[in-house]
PDB file of N, CA and C in Angstrom:
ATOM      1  N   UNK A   1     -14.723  -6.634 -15.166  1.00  0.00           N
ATOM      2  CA  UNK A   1     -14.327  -5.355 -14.622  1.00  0.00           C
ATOM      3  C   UNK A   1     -15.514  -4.715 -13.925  1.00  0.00           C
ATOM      4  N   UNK A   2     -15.189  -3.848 -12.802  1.00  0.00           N
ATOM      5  CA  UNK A   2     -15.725  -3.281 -12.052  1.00  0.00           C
ATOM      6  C   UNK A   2     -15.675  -1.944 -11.811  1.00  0.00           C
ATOM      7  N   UNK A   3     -16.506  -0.903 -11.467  1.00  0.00           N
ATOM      8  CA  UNK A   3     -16.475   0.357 -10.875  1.00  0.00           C
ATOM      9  C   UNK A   3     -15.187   0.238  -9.943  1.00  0.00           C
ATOM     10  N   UNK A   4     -14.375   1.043 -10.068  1.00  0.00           N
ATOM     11  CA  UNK A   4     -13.272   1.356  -8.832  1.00  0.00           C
ATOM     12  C   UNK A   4     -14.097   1.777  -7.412  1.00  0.00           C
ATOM     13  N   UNK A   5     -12.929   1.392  -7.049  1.00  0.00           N
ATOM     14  CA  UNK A   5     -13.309   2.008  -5.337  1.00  0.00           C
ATOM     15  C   UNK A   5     -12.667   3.448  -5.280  1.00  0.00           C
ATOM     16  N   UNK A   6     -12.716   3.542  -3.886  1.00  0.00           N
ATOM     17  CA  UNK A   6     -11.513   4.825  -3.679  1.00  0.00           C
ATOM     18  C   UNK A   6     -10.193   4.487  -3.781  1.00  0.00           C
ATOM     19  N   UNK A   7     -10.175   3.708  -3.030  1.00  0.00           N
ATOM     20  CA  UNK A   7      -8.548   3.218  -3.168  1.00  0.00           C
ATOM     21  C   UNK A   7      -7.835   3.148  -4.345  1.00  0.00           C
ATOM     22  N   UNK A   8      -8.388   2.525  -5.326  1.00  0.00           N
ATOM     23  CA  UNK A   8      -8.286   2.697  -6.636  1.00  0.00           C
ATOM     24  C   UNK A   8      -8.008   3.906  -7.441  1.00  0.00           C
ATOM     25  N   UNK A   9      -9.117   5.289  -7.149  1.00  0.00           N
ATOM     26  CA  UNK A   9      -9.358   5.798  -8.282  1.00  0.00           C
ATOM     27  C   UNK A   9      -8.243   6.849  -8.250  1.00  0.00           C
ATOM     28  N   UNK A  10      -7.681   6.999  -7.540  1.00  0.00           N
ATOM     29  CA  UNK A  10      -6.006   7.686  -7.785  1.00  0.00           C
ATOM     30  C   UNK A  10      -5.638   7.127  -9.130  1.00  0.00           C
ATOM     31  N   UNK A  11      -5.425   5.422  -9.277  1.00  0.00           N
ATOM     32  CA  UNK A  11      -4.783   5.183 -10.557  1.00  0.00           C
ATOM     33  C   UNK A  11      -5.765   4.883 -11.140  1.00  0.00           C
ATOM     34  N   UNK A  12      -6.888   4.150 -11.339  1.00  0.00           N
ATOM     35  CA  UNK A  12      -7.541   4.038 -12.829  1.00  0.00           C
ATOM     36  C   UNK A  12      -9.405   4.083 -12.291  1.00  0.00           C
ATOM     37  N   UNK A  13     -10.073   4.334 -13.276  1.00  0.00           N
ATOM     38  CA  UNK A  13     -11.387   4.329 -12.968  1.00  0.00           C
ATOM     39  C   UNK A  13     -11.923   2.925 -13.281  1.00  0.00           C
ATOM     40  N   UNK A  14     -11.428   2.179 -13.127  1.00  0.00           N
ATOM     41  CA  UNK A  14     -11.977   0.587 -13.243  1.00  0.00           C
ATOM     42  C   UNK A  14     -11.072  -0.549 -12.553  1.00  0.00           C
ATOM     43  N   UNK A  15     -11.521  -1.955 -12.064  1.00  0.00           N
ATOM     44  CA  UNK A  15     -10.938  -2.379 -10.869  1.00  0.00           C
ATOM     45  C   UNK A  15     -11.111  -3.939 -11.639  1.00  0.00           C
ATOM     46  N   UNK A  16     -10.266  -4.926 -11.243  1.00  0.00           N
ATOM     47  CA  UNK A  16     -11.013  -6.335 -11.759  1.00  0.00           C
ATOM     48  C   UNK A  16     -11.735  -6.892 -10.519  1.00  0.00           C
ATOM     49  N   UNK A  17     -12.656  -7.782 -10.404  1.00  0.00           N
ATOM     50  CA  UNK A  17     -13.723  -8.194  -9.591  1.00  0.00           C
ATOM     51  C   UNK A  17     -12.756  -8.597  -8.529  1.00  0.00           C
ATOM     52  N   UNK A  18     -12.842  -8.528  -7.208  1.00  0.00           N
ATOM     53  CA  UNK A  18     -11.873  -8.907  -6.040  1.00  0.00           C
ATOM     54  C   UNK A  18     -13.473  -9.370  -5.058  1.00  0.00           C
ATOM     55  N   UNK A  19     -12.639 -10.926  -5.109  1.00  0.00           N
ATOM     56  CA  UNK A  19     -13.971 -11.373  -4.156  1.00  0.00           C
ATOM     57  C   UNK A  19     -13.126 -12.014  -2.996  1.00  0.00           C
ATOM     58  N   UNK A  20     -14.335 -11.901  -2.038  1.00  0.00           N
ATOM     59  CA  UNK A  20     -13.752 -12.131  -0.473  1.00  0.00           C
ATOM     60  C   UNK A  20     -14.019 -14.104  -0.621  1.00  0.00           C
ATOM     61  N   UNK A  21     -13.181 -14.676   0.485  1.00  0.00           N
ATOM     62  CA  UNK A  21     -13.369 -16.077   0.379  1.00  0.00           C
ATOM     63  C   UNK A  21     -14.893 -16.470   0.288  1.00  0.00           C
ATOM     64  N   UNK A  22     -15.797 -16.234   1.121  1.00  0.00           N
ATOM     65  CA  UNK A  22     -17.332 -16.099   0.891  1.00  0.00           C
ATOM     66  C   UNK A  22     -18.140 -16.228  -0.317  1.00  0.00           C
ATOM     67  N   UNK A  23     -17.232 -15.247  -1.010  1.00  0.00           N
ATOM     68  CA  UNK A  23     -17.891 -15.590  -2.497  1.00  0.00           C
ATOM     69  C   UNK A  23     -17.230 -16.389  -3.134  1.00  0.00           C
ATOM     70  N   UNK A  24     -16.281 -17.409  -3.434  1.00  0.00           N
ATOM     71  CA  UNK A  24     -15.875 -17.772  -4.127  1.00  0.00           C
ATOM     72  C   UNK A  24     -17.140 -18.709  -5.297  1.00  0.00           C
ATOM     73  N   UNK A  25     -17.937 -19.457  -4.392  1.00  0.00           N
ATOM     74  CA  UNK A  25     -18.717 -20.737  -4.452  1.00  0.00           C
ATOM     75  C   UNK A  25     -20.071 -19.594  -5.394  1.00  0.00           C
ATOM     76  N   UNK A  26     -20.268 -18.489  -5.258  1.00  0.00           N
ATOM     77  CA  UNK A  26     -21.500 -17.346  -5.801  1.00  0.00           C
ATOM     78  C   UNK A  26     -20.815 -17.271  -6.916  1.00  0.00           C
ATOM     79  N   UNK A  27     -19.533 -16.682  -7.354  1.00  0.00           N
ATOM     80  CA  UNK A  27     -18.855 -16.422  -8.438  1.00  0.00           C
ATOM     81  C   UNK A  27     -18.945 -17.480  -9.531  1.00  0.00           C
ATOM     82  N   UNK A  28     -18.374 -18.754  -8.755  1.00  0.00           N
ATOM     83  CA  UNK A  28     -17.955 -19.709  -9.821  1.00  0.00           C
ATOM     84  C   UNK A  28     -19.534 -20.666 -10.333  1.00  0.00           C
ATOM     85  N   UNK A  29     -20.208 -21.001  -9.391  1.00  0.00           N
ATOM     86  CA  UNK A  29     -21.981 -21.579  -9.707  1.00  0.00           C
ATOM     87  C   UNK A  29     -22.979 -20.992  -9.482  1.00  0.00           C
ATOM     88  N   UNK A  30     -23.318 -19.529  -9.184  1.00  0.00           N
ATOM     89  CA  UNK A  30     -24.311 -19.086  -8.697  1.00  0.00           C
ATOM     90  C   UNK A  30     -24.629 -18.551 -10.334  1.00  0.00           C
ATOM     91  N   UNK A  31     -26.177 -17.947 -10.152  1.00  0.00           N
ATOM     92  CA  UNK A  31     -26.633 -17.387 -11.258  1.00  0.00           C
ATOM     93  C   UNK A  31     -26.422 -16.188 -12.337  1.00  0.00           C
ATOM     94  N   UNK A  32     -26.936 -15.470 -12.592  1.00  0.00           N
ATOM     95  CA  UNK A  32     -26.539 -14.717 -13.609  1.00  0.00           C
ATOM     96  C   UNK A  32     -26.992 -13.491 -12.539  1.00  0.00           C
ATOM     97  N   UNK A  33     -27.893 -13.502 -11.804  1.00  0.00           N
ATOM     98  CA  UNK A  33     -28.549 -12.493 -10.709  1.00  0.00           C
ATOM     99  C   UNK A  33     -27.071 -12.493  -9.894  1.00  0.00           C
ATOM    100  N   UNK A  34     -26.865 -13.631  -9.244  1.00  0.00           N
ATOM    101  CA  UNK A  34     -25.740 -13.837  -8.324  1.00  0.00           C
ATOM    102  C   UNK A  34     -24.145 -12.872  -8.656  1.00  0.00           C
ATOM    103  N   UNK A  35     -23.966 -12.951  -9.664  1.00  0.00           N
ATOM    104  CA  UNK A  35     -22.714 -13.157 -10.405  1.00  0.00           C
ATOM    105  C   UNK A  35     -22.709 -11.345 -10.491  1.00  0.00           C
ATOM    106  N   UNK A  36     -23.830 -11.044 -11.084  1.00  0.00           N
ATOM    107  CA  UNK A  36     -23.866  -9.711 -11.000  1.00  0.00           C
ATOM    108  C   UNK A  36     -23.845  -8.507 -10.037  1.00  0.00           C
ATOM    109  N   UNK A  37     -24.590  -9.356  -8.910  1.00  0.00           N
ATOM    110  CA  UNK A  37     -24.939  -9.160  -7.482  1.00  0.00           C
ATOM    111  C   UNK A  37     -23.201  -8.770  -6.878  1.00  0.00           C
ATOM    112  N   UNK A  38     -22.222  -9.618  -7.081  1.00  0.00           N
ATOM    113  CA  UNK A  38     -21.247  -9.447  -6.320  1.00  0.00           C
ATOM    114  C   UNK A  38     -20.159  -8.565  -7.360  1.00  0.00           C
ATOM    115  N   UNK A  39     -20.671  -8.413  -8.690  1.00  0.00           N
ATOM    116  CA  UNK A  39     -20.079  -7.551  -9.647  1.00  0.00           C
ATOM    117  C   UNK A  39     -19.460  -6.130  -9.297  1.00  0.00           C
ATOM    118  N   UNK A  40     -21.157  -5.813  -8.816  1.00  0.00           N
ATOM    119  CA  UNK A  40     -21.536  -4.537  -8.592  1.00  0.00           C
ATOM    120  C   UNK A  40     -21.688  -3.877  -7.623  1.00  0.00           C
ATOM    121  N   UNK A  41     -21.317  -5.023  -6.754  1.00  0.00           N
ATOM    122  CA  UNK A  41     -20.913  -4.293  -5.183  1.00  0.00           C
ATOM    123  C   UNK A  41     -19.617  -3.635  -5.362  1.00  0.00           C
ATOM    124  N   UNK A  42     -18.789  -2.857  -4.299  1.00  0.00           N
ATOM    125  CA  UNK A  42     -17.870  -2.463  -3.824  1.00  0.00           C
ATOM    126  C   UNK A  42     -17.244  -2.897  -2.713  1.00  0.00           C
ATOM    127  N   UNK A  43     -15.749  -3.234  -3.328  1.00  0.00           N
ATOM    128  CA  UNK A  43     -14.781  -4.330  -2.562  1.00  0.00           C
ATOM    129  C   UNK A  43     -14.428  -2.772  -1.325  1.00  0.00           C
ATOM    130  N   UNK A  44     -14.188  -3.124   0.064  1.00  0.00           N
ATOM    131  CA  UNK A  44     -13.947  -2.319   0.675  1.00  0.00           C
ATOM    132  C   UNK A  44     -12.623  -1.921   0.823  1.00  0.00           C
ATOM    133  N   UNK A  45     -12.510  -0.409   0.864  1.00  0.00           N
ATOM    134  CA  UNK A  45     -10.890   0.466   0.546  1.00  0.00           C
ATOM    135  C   UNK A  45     -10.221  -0.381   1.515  1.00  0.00           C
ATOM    136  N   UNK A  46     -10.558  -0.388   2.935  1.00  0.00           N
ATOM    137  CA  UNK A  46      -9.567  -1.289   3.942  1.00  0.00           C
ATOM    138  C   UNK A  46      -9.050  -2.375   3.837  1.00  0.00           C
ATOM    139  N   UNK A  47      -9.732  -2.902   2.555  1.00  0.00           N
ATOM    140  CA  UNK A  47      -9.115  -4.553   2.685  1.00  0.00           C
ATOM    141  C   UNK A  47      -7.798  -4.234   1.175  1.00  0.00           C
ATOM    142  N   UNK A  48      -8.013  -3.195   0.659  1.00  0.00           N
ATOM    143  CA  UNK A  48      -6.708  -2.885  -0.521  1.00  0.00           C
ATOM    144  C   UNK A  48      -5.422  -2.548   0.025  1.00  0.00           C
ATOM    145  N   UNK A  49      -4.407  -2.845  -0.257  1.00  0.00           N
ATOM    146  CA  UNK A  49      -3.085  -2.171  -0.257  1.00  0.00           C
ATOM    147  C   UNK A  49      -2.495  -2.198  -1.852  1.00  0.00           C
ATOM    148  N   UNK A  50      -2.381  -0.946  -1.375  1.00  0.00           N
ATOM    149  CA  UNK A  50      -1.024  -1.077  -3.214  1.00  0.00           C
ATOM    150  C   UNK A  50       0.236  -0.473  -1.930  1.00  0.00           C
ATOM    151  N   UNK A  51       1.288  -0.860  -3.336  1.00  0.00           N
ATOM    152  CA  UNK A  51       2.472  -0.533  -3.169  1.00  0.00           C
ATOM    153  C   UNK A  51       2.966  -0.096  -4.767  1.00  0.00           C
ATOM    154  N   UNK A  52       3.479   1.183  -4.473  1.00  0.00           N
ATOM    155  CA  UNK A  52       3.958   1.826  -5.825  1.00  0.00           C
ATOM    156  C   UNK A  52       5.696   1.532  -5.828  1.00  0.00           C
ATOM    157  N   UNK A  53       5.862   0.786  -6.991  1.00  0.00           N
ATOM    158  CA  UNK A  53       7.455   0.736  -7.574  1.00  0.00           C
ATOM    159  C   UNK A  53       7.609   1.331  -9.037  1.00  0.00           C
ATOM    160  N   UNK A  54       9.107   1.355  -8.701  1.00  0.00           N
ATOM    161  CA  UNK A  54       9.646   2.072  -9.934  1.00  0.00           C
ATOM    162  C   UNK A  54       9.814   1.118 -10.889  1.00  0.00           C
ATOM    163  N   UNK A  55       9.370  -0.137 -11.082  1.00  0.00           N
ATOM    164  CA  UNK A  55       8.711  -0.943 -12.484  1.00  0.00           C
ATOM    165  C   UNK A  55       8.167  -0.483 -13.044  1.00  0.00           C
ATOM    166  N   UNK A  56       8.569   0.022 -15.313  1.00  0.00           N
ATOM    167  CA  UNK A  56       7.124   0.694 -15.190  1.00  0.00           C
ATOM    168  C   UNK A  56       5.766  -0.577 -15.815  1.00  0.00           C
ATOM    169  N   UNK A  57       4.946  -0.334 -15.856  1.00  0.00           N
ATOM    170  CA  UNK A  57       4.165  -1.427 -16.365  1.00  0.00           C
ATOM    171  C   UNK A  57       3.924  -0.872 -17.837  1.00  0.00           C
ATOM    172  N   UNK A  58       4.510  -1.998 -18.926  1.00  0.00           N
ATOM    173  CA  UNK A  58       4.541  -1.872 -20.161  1.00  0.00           C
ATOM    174  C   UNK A  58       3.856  -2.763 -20.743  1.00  0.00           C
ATOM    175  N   UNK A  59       2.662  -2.916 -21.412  1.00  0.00           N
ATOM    176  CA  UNK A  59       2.427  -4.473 -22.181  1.00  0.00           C
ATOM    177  C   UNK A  59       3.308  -4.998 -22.805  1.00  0.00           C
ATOM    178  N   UNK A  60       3.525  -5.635 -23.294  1.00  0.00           N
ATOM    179  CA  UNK A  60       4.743  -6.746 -23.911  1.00  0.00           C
ATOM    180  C   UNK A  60       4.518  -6.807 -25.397  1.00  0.00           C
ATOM    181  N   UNK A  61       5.265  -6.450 -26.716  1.00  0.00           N
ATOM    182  CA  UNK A  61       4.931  -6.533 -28.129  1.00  0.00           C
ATOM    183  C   UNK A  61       5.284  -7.626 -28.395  1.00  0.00           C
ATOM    184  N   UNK A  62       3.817  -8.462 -28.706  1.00  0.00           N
ATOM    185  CA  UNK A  62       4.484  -9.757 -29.459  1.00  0.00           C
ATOM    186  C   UNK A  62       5.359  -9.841 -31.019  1.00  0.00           C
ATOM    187  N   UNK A  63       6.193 -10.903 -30.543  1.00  0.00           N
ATOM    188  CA  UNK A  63       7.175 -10.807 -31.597  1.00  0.00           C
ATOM    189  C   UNK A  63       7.021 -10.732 -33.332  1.00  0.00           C
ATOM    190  N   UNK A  64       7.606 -10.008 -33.948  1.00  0.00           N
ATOM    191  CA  UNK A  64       7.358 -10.503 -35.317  1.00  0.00           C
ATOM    192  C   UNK A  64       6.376 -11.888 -36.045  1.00  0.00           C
ATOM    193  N   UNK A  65       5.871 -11.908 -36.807  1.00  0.00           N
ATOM    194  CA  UNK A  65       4.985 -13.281 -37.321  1.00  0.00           C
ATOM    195  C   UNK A  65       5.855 -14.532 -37.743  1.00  0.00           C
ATOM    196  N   UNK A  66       7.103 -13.568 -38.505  1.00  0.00           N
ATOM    197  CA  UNK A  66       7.856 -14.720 -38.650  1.00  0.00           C
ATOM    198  C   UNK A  66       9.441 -15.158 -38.102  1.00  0.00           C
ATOM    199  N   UNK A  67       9.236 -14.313 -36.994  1.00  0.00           N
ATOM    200  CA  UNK A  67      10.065 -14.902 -35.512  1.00  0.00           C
ATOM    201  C   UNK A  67       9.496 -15.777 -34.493  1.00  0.00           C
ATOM    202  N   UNK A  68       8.212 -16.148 -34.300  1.00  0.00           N
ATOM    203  CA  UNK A  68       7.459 -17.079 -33.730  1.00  0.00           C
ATOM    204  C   UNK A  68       8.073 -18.471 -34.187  1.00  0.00           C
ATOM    205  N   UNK A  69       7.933 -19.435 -32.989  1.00  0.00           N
ATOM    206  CA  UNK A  69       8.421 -20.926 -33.581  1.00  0.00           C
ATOM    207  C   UNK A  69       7.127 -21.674 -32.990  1.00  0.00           C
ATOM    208  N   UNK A  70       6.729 -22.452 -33.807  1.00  0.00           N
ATOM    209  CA  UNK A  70       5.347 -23.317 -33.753  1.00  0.00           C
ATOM    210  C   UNK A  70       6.033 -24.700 -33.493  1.00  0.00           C
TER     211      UNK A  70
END
């Protein structure tokens, strides 16, 4: 997780890491400097779109312990 942008901070003050194709190869093998480096930047508002629906977003209660089938 990341500092929000603007675009963001209407709905929440934290963002998950959104990397541009560029970084993919920094993210997944680069260093601990690297990794942080693109952490802590800010993804730019222009490249976000939301779209608001009337879904609401609920987490999901997992089922009883002994309604589970193993």
């Amino acid at each position: 997780m990341t500092d929000c942008n603007e675009a963001i901070r209407p709905i929440h003050d934290r963002m998950p890491v959104l990397l541009h194709r560029d970084e993919y190869d920094q993210w997944l093998r680069g260093g601990f400097d690297d990794i942080l480096a693109v952490q802590k930047r800010c993804f730019p508002d222009d490249l976000i779109s939301m779209r608001r629906t009337d879904e609401p977003w609920v987490k999901r209660k997992a089922p009883p312990a002994d309604q589970v089938l193993l």
